[in-house]
Structure formats: C-alpha cells, structure tokens
Protein backbone atom coordinates (compact mmCIF):
# COMPACT_ATOMS: atom_id res chain seq x y z
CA UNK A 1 197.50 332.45 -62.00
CA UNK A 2 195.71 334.06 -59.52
CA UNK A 3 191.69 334.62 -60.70
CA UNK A 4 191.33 338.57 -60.48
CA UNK A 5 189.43 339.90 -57.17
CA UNK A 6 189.23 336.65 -55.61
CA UNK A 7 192.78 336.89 -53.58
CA UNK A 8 192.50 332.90 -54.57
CA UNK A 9 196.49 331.57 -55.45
CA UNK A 10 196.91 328.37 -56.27
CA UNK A 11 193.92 326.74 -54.81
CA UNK A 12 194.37 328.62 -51.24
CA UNK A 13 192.22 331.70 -50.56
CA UNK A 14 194.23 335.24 -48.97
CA UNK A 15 192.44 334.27 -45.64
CA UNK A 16 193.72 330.61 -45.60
CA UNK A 17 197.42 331.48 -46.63
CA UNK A 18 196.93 334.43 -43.49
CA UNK A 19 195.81 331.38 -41.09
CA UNK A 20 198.91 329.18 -42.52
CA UNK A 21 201.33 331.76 -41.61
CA UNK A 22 199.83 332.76 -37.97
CA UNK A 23 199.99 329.05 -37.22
CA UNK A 24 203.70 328.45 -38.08
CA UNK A 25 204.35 331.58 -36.74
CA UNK A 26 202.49 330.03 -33.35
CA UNK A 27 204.69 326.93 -33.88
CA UNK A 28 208.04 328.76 -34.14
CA UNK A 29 207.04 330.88 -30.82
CA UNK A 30 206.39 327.69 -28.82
CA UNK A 31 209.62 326.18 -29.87
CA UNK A 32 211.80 329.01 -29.91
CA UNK A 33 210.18 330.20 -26.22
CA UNK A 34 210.48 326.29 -24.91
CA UNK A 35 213.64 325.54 -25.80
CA UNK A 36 215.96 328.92 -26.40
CA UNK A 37 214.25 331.07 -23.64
CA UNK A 38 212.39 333.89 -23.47
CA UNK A 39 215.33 336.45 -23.77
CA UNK A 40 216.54 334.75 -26.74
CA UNK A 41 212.77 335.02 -28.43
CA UNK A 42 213.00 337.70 -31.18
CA UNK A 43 210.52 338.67 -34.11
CA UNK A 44 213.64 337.77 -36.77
CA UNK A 45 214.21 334.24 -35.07
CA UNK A 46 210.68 333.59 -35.29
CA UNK A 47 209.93 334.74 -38.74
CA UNK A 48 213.65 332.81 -39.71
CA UNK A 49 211.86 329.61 -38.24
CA UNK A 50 208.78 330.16 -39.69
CA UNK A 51 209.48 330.94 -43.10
CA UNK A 52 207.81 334.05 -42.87
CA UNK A 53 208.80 337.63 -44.25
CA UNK A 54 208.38 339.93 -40.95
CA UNK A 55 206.16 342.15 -42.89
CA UNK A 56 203.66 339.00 -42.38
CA UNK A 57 204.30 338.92 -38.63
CA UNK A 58 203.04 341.84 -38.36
CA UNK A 59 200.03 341.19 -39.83
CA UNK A 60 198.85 338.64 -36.99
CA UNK A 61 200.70 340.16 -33.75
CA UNK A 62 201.19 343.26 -32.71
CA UNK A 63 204.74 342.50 -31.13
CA UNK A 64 206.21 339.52 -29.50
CA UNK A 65 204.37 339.69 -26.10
CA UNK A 66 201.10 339.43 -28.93
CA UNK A 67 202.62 336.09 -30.01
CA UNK A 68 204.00 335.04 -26.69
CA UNK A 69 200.68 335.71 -25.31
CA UNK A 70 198.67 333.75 -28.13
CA UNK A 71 200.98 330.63 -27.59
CA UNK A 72 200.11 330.79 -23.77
CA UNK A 73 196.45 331.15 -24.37
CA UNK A 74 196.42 328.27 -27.03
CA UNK A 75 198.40 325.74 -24.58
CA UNK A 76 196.10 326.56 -21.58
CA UNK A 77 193.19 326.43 -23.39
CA UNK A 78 193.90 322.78 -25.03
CA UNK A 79 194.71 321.38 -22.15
CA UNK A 80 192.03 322.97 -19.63
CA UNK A 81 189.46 322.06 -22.34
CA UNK A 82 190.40 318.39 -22.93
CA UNK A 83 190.75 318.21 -19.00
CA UNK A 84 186.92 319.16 -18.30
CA UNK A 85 185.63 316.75 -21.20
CA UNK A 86 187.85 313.87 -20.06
CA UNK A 87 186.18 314.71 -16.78
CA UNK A 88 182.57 314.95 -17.95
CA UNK A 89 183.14 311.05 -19.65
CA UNK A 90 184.29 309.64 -16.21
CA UNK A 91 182.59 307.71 -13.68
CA UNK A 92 181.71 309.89 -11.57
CA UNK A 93 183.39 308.79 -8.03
CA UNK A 94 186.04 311.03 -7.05
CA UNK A 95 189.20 308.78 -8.20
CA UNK A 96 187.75 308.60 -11.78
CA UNK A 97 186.97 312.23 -12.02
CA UNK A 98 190.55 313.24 -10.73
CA UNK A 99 192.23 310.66 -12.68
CA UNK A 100 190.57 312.07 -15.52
CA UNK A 101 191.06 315.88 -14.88
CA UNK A 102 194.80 315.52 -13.66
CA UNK A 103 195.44 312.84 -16.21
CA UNK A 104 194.56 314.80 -18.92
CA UNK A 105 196.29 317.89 -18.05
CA UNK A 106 199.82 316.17 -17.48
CA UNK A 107 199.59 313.91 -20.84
CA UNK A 108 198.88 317.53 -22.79
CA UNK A 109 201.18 319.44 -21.27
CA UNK A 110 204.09 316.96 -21.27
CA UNK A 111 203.38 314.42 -24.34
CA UNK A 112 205.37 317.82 -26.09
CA UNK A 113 206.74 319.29 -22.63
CA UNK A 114 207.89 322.32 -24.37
CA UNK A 115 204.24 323.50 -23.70
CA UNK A 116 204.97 322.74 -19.58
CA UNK A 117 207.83 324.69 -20.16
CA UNK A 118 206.20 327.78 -21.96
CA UNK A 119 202.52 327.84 -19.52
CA UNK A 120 205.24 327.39 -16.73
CA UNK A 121 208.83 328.06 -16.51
CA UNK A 122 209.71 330.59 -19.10
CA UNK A 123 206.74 332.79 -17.39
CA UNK A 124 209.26 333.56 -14.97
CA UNK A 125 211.08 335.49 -17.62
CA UNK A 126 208.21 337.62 -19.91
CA UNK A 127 206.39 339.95 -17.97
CA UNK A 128 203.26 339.48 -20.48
CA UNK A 129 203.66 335.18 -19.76
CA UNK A 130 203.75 336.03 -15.88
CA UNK A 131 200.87 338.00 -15.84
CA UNK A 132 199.07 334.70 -18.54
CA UNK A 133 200.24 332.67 -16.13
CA UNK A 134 198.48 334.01 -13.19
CA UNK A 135 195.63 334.31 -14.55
CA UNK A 136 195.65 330.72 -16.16
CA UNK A 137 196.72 329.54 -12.50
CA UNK A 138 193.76 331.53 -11.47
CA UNK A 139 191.33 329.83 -14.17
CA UNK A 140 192.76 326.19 -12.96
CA UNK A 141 191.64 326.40 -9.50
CA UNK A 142 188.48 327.73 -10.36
CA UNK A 143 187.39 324.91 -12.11
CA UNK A 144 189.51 322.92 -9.57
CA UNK A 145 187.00 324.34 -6.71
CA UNK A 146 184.03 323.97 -8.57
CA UNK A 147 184.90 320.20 -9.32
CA UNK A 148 185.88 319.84 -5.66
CA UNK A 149 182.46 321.02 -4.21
CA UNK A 150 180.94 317.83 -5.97
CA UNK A 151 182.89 315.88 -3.09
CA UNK A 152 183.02 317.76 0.02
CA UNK A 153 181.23 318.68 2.37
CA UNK A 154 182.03 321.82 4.31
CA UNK A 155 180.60 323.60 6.86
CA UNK A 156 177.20 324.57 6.85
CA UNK A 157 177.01 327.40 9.40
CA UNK A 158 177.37 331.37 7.81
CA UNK A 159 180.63 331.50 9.43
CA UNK A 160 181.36 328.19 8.81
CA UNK A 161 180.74 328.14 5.15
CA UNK A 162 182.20 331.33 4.44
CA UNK A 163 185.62 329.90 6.16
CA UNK A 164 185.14 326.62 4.67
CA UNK A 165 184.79 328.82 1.10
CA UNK A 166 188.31 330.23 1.99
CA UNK A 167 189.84 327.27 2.74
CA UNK A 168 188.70 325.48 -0.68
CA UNK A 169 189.78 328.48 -2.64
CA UNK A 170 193.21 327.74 -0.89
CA UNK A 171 193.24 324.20 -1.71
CA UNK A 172 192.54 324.81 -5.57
CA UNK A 173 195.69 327.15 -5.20
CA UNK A 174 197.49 324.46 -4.08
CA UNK A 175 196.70 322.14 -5.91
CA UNK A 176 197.11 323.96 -9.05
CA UNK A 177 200.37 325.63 -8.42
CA UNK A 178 201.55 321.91 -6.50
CA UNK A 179 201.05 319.93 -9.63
CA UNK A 180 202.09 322.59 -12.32
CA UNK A 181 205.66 322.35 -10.17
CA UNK A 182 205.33 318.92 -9.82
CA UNK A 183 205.00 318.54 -13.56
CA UNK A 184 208.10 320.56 -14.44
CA UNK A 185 210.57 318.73 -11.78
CA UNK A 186 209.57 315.22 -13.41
CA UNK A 187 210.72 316.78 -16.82
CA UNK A 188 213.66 318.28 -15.41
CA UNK A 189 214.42 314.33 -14.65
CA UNK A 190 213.74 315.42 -10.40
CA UNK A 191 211.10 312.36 -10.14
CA UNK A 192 212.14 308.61 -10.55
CA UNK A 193 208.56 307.49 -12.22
CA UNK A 194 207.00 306.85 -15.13
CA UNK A 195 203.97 309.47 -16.34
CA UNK A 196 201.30 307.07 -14.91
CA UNK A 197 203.24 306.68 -11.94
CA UNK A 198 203.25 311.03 -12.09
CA UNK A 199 199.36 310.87 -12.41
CA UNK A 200 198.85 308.26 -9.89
CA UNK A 201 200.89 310.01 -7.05
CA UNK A 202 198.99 313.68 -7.86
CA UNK A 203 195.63 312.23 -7.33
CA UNK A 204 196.46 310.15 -4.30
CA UNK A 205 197.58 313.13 -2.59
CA UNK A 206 194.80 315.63 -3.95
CA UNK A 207 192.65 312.45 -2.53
CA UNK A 208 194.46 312.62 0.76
CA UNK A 209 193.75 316.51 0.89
CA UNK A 210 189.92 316.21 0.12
CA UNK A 211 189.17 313.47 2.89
CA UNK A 212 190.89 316.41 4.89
CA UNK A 213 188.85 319.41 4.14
CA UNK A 214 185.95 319.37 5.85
CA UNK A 215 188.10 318.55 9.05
CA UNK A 216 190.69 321.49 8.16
CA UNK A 217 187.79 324.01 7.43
CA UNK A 218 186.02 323.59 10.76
CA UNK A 219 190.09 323.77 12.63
CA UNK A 220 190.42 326.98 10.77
CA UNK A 221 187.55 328.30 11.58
CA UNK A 222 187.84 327.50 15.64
CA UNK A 223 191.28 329.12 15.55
CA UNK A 224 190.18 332.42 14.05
CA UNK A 225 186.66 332.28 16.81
CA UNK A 226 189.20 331.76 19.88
CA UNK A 227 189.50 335.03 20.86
CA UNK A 228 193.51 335.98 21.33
CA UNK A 229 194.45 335.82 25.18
C-alpha cells in the first residue's frame, strides 16, 4: 500500500521508479539504434523493449531525437571521461599517456560495440546523432590538442605559432575521426588483430605523427610565406 502523500510504492519513491524507467528506456534506445538502425527506431519499439507504457516515455523525452540524443551524450561522455582519468594515472611519457587515452576509449566503446556503432555509424542516418556527433568529434580533438601540446614543440615565431596552432588543430581532427573509423572497420571484422593489437597500432601511428609535427608545422608554414610565382 502506498503511504498517502509520499508517492512511496513498495519501498521505491515516484522519483526512483521515474529514474528506473528513463534508464531502460536509455537501454532499449542503445540497442534498438545499434543493432536495428536508426530508421527502424520508433517510440512503440522502444517502450515494447522497455516495458514501458508510452505515456511514461513521454515523461523523460520529448521525442525520439530527445532519447537518441541522451544515448549519444551518455556513450561520449563515459568514454571521454574514463579516457582523461586513465590518462591523469599514467606515467607521464608520451607512450603511457596515449596508451592510456586511446586505450581507454576503444575498450569502452567496443567491450559493448553497439555504443561504436550508435556515437559512430548510425549518425550517418539521424540528423539529431550527426549533428552529436560533430560536436562529440569536435570535443575529442580538443582534448586531443590540449594533451598533444604536453609533447610538442611548435613554432615559436607569431606566424609560426599561429600556423603551427592550425596544423595541431588538424592533427586532433585526424586523429579523432582516423581512430573512430578505425574502430568501426575492426568490428565490421576489416582488421586481422586482436583489441591490444587495435590499441597498439593507433598509438604507434599517432606516435609517428607527433615526432612529425613540429617538422610539418614549420613546411606548412614556408609554403604559405613563398610568395606564388
């Protein structure tokens, strides 16, 4: 019996049984999005899957590009989060830290790869998971070029640093849409190695490309000050 006022039923407050439902809700989305597609994704399949009356989904999203975009935000946000403290307990030579970072990211988003496939490849199909996407991309490299500024050193001229600035920004693009590929052809069975072997190859080359920089920036930068003949 449910004590009067209290919204209290069996034990489990109105706010906790709300917070139950949103999460399997959340659950069904992810698996419905990773493995059916995006056009197949609809508010009845969800609620079917979740065991949840669709008066109830309404009360925690708006529509589906509300749910589509919390199950985006959520995967991101996991993995990003775990990346930068995995990072912070590293050594802190370059190998560790991108061992670390890169590890970290790959093991969340394939240990269940139907989060790869929903911060990835159904994107391509959801105008409101594009537009996550890019900006989750966006977020990435950020951090990406922050972390990479702790290794490199660019040119220290005003033009030089401000082309140097450029090409970093580029290289966290890179980097972050190279491995987020990378990531989905290995599931898709494209790459004959093991996850380690995954990790291992995506930090040798972002190695490769860092021992580069400084070298690249100052190319770029004599190209664009040759004046054309």
């Amino acid at each position: 019996m449910r004590p009067a006022g209290t919204g209290t039923y069996r034990g489990v407050s109105a706010e906790q049984r709300r917070e139950q439902r949103r999460r399997r809700l959340l659950d069904a989305g992810m698996d419905i999005i990773a493995t059916q597609g995006w056009a197949a994704t609809t508010v009845r399949g969800v609620c079917e899957q979740a065991k949840v009356g669709p008066r109830f989904f309404y009360e925690s999203f708006d529509d589906l590009d509300t749910l589509a975009a919390a199950v985006h935000d959520e995967i991101v946000e996991s993995a990003l989060g775990r990346a930068l403290d995995a990072v912070a307990s590293a050594d802190q030579d370059p190998h560790s830290r991108l061992t670390a970072g890169i590890g970290t990211i790959i093991v969340e988003l394939t240990e269940d790869p139907r989060r790869a496939r929903v911060a990835f490849a159904e994107a391509h199909g959801s105008e409101t998971l594009m537009r996550r996407r890019f900006t989750a991309m966006r977020t990435i490299a950020q951090v990406v070029r922050q972390q990479t500024e702790q290794f490199v050193e660019l040119p220290d001229s005003p033009t030089g640093s401000a082309k140097g600035e450029a090409v970093l920004q580029a290289f966290a693009q890179l980097l972050t849409g190279g491995v987020a590929e990378v990531v989905l052809v290995w599931l898709d069975g494209g790459l004959d190695m093991n996850r380690d072997e995954l990790v291992q190859t995506c930090v040798e080359f972002t190695l490769t490309m860092l021992d580069r920089l400084p070298e690249m920036a100052n190319r770029v930068g004599d190209r664009l000050d040759t004046p054309a003949g």
